[in-house]
Protein backbone atom coordinates (compact mmCIF):
# COMPACT_ATOMS: atom_id res chain seq x y z
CA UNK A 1 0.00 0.00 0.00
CA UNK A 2 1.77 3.35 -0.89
CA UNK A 3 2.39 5.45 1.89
CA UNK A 4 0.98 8.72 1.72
CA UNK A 5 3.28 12.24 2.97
CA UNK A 6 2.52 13.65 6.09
CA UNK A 7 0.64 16.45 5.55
CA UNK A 8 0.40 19.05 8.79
CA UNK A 9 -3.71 19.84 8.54
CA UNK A 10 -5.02 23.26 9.39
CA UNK A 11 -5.15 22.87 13.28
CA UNK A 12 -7.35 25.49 15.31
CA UNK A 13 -5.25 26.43 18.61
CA UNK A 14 -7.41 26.99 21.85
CA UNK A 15 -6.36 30.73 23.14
CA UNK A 16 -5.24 29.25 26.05
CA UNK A 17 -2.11 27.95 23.83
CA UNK A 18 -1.34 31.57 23.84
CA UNK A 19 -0.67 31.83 27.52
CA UNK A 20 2.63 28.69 26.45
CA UNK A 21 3.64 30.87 24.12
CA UNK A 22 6.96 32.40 25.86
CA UNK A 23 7.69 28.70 26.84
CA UNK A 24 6.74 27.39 23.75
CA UNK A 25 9.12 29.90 21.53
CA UNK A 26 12.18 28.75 24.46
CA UNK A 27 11.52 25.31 23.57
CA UNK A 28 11.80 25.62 19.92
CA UNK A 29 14.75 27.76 20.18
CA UNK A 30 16.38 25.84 22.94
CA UNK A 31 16.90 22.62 19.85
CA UNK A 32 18.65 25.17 17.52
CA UNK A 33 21.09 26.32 20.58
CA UNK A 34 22.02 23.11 21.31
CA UNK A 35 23.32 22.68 17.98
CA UNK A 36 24.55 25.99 17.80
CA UNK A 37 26.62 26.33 20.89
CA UNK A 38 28.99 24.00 19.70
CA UNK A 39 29.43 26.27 16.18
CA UNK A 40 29.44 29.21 18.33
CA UNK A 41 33.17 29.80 16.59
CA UNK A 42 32.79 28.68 13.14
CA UNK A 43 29.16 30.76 12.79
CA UNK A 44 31.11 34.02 13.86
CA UNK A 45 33.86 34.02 11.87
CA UNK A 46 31.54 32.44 8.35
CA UNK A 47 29.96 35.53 8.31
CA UNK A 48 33.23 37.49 8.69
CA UNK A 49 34.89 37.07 5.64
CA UNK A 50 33.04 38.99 2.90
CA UNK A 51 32.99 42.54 5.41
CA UNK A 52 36.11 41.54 5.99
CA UNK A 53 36.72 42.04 1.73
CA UNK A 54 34.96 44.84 0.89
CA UNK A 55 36.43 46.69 4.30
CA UNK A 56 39.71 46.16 2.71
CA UNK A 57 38.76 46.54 -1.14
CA UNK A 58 36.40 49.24 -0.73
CA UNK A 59 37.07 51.12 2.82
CA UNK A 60 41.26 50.86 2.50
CA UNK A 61 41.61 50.97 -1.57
CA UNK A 62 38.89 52.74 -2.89
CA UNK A 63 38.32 54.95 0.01
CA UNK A 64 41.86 56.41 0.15
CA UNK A 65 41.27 58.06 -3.38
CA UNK A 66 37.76 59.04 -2.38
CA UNK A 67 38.57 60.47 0.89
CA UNK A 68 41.33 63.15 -1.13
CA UNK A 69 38.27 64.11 -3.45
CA UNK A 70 35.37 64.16 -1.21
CA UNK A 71 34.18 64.02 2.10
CA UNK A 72 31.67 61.48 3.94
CA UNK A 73 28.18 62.46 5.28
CA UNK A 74 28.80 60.29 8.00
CA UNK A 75 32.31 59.33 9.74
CA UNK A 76 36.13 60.75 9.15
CA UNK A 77 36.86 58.69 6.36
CA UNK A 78 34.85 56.67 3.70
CA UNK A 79 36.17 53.71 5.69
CA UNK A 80 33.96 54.87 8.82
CA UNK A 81 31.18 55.75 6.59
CA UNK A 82 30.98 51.75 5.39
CA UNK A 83 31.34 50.10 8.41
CA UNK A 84 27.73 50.61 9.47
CA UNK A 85 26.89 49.28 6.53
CA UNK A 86 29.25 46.26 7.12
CA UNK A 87 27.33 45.60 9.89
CA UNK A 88 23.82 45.47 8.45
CA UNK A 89 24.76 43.70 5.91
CA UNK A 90 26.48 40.94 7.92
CA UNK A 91 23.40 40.22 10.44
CA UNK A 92 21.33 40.16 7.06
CA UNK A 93 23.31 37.29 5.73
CA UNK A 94 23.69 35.05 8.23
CA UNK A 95 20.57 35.54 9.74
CA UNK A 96 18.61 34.48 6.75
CA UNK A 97 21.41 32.46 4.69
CA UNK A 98 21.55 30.39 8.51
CA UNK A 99 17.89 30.21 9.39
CA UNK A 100 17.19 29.08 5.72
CA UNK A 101 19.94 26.28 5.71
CA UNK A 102 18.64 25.00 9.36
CA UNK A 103 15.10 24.41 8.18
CA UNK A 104 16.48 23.17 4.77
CA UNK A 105 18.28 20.82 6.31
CA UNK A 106 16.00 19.35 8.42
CA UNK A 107 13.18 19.28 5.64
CA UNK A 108 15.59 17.70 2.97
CA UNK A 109 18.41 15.94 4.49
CA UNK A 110 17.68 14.61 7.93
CA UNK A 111 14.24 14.73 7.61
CA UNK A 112 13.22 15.66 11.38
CA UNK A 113 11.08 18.52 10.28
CA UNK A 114 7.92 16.35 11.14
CA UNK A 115 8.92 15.85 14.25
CA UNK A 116 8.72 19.83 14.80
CA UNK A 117 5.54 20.32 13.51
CA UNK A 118 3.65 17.43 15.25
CA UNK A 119 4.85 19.59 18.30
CA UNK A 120 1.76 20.74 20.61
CA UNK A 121 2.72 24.48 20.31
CA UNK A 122 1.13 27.16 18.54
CA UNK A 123 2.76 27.93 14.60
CA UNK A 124 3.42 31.24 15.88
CA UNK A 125 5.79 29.93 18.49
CA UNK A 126 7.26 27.53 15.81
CA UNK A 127 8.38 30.70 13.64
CA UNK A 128 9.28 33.21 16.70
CA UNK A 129 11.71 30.28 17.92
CA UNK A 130 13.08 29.74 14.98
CA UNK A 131 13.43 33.64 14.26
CA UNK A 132 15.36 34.06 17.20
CA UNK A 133 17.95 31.61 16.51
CA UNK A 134 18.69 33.41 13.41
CA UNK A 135 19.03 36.62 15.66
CA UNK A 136 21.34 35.12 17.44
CA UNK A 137 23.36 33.61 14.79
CA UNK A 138 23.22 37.16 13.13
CA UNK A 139 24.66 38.97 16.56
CA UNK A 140 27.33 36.44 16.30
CA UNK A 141 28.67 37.07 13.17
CA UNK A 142 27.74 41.16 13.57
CA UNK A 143 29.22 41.11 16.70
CA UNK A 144 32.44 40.10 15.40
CA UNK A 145 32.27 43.12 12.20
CA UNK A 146 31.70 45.45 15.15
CA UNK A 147 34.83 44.49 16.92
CA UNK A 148 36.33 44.74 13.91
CA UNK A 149 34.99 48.18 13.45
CA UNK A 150 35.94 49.00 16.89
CA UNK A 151 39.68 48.46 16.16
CA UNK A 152 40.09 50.21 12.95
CA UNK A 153 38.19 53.67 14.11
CA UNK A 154 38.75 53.18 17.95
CA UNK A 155 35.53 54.33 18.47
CA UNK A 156 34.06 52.16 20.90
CA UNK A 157 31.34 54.08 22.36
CA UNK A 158 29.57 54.79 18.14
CA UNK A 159 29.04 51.23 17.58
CA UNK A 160 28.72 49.84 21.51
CA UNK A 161 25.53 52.23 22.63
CA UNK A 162 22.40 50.66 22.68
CA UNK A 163 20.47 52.65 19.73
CA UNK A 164 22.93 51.10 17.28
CA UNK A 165 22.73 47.41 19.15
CA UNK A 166 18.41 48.17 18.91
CA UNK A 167 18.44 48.61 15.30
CA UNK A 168 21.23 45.09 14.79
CA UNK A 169 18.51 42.74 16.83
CA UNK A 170 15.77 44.63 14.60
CA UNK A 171 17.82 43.88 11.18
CA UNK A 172 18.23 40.24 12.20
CA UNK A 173 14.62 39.71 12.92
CA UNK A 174 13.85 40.45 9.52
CA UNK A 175 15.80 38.64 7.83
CA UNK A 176 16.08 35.77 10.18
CA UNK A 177 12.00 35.91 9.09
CA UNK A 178 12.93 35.91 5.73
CA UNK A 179 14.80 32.85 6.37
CA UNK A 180 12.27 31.20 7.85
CA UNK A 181 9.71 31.95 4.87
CA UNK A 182 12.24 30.94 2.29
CA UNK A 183 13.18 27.89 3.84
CA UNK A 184 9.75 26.59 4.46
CA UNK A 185 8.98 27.50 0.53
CA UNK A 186 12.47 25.83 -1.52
CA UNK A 187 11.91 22.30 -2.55
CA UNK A 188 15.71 22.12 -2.72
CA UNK A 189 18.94 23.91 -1.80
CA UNK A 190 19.60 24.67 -5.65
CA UNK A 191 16.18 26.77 -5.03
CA UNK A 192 17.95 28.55 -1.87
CA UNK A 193 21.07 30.16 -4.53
CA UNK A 194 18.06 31.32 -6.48
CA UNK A 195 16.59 33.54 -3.26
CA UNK A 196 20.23 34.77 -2.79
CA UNK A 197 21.23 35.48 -5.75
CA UNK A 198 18.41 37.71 -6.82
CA UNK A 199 17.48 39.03 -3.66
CA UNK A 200 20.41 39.19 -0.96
CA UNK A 201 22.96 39.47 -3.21
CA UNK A 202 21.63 42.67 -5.03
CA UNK A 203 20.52 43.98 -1.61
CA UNK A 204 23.54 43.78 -0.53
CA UNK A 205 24.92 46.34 -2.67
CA UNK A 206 21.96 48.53 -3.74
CA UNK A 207 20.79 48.77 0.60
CA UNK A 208 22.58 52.07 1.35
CA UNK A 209 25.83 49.75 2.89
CA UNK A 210 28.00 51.55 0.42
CA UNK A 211 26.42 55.59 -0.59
CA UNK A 212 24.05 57.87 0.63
CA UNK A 213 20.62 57.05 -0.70
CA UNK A 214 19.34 60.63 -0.82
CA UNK A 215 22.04 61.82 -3.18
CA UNK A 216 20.51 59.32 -5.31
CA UNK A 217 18.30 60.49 -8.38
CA UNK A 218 14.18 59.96 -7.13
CA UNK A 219 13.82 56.70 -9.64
CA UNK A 220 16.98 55.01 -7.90
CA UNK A 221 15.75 56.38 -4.69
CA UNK A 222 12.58 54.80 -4.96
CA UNK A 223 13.58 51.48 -5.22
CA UNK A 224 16.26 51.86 -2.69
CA UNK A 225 13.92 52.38 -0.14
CA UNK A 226 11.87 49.76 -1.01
CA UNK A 227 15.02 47.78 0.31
CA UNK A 228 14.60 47.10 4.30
CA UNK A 229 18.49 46.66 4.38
CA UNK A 230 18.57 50.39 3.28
CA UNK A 231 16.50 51.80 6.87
CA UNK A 232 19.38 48.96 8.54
CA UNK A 233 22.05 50.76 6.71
CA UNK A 234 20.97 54.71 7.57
CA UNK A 235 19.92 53.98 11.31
CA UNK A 236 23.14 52.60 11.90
CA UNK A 237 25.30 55.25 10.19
CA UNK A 238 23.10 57.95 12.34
CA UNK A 239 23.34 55.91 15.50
CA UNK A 240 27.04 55.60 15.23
CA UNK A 241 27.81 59.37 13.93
CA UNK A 242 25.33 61.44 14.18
CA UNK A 243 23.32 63.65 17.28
CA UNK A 244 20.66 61.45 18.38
CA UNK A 245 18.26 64.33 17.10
CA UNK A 246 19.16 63.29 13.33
CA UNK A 247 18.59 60.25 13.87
CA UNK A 248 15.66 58.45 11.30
CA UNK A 249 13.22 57.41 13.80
CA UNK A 250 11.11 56.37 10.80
CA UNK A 251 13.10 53.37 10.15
CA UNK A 252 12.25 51.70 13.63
CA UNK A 253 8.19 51.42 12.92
CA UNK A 254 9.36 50.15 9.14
CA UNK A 255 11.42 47.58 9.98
CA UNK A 256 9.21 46.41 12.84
CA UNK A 257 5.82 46.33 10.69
CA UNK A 258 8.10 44.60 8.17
CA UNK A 259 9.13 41.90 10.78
CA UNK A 260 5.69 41.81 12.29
CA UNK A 261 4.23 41.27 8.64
CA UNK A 262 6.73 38.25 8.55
CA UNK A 263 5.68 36.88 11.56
CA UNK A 264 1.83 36.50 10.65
CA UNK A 265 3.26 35.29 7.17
CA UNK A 266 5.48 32.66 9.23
CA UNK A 267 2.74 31.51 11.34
CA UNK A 268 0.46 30.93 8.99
CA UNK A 269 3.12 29.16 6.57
CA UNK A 270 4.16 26.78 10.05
CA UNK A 271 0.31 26.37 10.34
CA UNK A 272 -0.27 25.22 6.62
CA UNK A 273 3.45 23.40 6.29
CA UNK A 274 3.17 20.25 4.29
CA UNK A 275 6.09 18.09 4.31
């Protein structure tokens, strides 16, 4: 008799579930740390390398010339001006690029996925759990460009106060969401290049991590700031530079409606998951 695929049904959850929820999220992020922990090293210093390149391509070579012809809105230096930008864009890639290879893995390779979602928890606590390993893989590898930045500006206090720290955790929850979304959507990891290829990749480069967005002409701009890297990428540069009255409060409510968004999308994937 052919065996058919488990298929998770569309399961009504009792409000009282709700009142688990904090637990429920611990437990489901608890499995992730335990594999984590012991990566704590390697998922620090993955993340490290390609900062670590443009820092030295882009800050040290291409910023010496630009730095005798112009000078940065933000920062001393253009080298200053990028690391902000460095740091955005190194919670954004491990905190999807690690979220989405954790659920991959388990849905494709070791195939223990079931065993998550025959859990008795609410979706929502499925997704927030497995959001918040991503943040933490994210601070890991962020943690370590900020140290980095640290050293070459010795400017501990712009990149160690907690309005810069805020907007990290924010950046990683969104893309750690992202993660979650895309890896409960590929059918295989060929399907996971495709999502970063056309969509971290370019963001990398086009979310604010290298120029100023509003010297930008308003058709560039507009798709720019379509980018959530791009809010990342200013609110950091502010936080670490500028008077805390030029900062762009506007980006907080955007990137948290963005990762709220994600989380009712994420629940409602968890909740309709068929694997």
């Amino acid at each position: 008799m052919k065996s058919e695929p488990f298929v998770k049904s569309d399961r009504a959850f009792p409000s009282s579930s709700l009142s688990t929820l904090p637990a429920d999220i611990l437990t489901v992020f608890w499995g992730d740390w335990l594999e984590l922990r012991a990566r704590i090293v390697q998922v620090a210093a993955t993340g490290l390398i390609s900062p670590l390149i443009y820092i030295f391509a882009f800050g040290l070579g291409l910023g010496n010339t630009l730095d005798r012809a112009t000078t940065p809105p933000f920062g001393d230096s253009y080298l200053e001006f990028i690391l902000p930008g460095m740091v955005a864009l190194s919670s954004m890639a491990i905190s999807f690029g690690g979220t989405t290879f954790s659920i991959c893995g388990d849905r494709l390779f070791s195939k223990t996925f079931e065993e998550l979602l025959l859990m008795p928890v609410h979706p929502l606590a499925l997704y927030l759990g497995k959001v918040i390993a991503g943040i933490v893989r994210g601070l890991m590898t962020s943690g370590s460009v900020i140290l980095v930045a640290v050293l070459f500006t010795g400017k501990f206090f712009s990149f160690i106060n907690p309005l810069f720290l805020s907007v990290v955790i924010l950046n990683c929850a969104v893309f750690a969401g992202v993660g979650v979304i895309t890896g409960l959507s590929v059918k295989s990891l060929e399907s996971v290049g495709l999502y970063n290829n056309f969509l971290i990749v370019p963001m990398s480069f086009l979310g604010a991590t290298f120029f100023d967005p509003s010297t930008l002409p308003i058709a560039l701009k507009i798709i720019v700031y379509c980018l959530p890297l791009t809010y990342t990428s200013i609110s950091l540069r502010s936080a670490a530079y500028a008077p805390i009255s030029q900062f762009p409060w506007y980006s907080i409510p955007i990137l948290l409606t963005v990762a709220i968004a994600l989380a009712f999308w994420g629940a409602y994937k968890f909740s309709h998951q068929q694997d």
